[in-house]
C-alpha atoms as a PDB file:
ATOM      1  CA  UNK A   1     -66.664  -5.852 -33.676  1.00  0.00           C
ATOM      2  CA  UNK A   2     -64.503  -6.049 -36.849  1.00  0.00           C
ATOM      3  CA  UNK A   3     -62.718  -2.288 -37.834  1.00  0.00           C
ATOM      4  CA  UNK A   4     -65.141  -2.173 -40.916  1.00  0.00           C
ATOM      5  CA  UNK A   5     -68.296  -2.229 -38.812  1.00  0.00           C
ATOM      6  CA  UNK A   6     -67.251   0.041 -36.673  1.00  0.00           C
ATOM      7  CA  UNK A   7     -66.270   2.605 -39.220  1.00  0.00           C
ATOM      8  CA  UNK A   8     -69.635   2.092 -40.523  1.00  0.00           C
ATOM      9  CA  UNK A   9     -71.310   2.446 -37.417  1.00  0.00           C
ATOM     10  CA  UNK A  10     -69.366   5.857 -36.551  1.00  0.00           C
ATOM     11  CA  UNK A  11     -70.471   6.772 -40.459  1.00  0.00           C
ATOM     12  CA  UNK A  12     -74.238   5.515 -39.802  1.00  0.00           C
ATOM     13  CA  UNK A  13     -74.181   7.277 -36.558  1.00  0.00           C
ATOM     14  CA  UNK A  14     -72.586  10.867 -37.866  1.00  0.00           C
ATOM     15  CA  UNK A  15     -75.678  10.668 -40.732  1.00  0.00           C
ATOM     16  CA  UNK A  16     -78.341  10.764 -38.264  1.00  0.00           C
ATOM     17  CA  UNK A  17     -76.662  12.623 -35.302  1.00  0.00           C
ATOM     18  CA  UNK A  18     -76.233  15.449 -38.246  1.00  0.00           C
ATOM     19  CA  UNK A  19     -79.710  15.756 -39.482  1.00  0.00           C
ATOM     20  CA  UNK A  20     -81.435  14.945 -35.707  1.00  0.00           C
ATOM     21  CA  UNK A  21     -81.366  18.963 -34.800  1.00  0.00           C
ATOM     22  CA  UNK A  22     -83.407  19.960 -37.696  1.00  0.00           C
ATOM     23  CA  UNK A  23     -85.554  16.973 -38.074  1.00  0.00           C
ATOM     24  CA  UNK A  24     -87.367  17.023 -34.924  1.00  0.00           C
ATOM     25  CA  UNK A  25     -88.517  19.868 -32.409  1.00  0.00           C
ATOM     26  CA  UNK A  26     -87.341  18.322 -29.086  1.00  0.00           C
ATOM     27  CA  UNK A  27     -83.844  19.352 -27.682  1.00  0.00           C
ATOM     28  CA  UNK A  28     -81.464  16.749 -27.799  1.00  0.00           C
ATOM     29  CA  UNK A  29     -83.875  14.625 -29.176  1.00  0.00           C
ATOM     30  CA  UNK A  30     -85.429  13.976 -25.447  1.00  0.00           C
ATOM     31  CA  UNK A  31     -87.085  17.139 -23.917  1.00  0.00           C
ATOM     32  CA  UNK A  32     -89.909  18.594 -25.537  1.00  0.00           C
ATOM     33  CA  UNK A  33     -90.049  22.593 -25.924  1.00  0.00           C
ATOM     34  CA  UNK A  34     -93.157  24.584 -25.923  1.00  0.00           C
ATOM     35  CA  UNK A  35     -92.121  26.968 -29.113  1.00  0.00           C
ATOM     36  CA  UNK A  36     -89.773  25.690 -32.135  1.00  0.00           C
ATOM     37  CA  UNK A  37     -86.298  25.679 -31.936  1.00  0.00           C
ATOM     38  CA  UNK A  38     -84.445  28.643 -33.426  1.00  0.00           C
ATOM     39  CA  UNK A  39     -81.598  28.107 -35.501  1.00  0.00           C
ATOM     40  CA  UNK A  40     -78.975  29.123 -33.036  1.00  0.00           C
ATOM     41  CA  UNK A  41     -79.871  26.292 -30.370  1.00  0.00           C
ATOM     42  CA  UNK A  42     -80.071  23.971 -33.597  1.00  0.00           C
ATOM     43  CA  UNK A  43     -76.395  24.888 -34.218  1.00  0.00           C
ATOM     44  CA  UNK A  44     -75.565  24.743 -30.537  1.00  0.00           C
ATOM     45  CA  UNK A  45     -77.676  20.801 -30.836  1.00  0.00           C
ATOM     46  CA  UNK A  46     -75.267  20.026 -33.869  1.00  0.00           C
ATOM     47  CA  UNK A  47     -72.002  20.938 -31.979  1.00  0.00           C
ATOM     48  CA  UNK A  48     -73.261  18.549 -29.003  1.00  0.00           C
ATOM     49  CA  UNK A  49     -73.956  15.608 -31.642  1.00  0.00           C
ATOM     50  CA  UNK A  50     -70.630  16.510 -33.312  1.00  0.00           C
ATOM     51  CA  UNK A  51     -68.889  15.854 -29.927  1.00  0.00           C
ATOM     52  CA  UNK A  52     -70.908  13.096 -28.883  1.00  0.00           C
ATOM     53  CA  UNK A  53     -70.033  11.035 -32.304  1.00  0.00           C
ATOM     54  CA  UNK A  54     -66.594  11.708 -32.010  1.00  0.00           C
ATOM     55  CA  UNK A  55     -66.581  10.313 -28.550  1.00  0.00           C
ATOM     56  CA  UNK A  56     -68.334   7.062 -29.835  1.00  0.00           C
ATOM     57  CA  UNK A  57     -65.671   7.060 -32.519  1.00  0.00           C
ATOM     58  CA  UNK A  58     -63.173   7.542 -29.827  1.00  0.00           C
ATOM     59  CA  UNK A  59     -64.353   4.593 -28.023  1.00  0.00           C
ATOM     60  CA  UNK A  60     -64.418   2.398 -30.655  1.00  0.00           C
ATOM     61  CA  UNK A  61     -61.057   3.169 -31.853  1.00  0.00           C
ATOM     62  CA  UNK A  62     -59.583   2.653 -28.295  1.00  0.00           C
ATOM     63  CA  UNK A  63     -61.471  -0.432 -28.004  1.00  0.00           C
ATOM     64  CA  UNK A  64     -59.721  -1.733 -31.732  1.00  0.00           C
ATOM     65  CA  UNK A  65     -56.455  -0.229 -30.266  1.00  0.00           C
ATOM     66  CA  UNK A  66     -53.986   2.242 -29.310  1.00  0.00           C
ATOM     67  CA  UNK A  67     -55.688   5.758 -30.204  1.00  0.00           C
ATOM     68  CA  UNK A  68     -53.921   7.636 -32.745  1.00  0.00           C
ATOM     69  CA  UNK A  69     -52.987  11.596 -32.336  1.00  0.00           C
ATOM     70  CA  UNK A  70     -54.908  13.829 -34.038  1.00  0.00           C
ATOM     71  CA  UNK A  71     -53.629  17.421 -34.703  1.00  0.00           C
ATOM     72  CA  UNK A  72     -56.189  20.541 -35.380  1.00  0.00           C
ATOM     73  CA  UNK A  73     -56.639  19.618 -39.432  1.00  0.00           C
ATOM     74  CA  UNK A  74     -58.445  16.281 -38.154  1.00  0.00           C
ATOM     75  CA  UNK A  75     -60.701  18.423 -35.915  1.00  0.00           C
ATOM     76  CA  UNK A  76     -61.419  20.990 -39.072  1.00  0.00           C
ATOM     77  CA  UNK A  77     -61.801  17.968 -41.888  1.00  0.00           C
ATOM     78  CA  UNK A  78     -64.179  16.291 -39.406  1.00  0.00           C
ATOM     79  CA  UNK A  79     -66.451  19.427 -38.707  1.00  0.00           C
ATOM     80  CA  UNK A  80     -66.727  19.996 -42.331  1.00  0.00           C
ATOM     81  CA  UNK A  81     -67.958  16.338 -43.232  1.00  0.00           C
ATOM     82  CA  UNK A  82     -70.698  16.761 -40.505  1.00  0.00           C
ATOM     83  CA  UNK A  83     -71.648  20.058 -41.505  1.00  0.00           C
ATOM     84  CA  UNK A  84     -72.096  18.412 -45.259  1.00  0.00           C
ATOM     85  CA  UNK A  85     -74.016  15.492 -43.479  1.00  0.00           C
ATOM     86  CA  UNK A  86     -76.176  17.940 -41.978  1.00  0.00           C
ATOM     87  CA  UNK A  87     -77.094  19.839 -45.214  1.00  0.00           C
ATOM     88  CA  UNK A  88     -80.217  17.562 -46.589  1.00  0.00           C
ATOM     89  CA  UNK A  89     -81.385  18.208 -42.826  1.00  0.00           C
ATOM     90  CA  UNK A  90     -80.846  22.127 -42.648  1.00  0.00           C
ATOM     91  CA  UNK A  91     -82.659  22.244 -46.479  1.00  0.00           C
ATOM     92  CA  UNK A  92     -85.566  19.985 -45.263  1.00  0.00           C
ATOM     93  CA  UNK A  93     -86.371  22.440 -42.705  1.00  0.00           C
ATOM     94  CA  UNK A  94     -85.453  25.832 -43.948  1.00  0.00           C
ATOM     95  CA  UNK A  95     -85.578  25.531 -47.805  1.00  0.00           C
ATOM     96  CA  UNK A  96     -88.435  23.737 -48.421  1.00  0.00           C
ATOM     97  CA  UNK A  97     -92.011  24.885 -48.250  1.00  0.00           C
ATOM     98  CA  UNK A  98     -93.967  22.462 -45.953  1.00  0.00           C
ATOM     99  CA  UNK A  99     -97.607  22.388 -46.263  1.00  0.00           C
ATOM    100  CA  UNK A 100     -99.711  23.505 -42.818  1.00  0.00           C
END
């Protein structure tokens, strides 16, 4: 796999691994729950997809290479571009008025 696909892929991936909590009512995407989520396990779901998406971007990038360091600023820019991914998510479920 060339470098741009995988960047893509890691981009494609972060898009929907951001907006799965709030989109559906299943943990993880895989076990179904009896009562709706509440925020706080959505934001617990969204720091397990954060993790999980950096370890497929991990993978890739060891698989292209040597892995470059990363110091705390990469952790912090990274969290706040999948926080922004997650926003059309978080307003689709909380912001908008859905019709019963």
């Amino acid at each position: 796999m060339s470098q741009t696909a995988s960047i893509w892929l890691v981009i494609l991936a972060a898009v929907c691994a951001a907006n799965l909590p709030f989109l559906n009512h299943r943990l993880l995407a895989v076990f179904p729950m009896a009562r709706p989520k509440p925020l706080a396990l959505r934001a617990a779901e969204l720091v397990f997809w954060y993790f999980a998406v950096g370890g497929l971007g991990l993978l890739l990038e060891q698989r292209a290479g040597q892995i470059a360091p990363q110091r705390w600023e990469f952790y912090a820019i990274t969290a706040a571009l999948f926080l922004t991914l997650a926003f059309p998510g978080f307003v689709f479920r909380y912001l908008l008025r859905h019709r019963h």
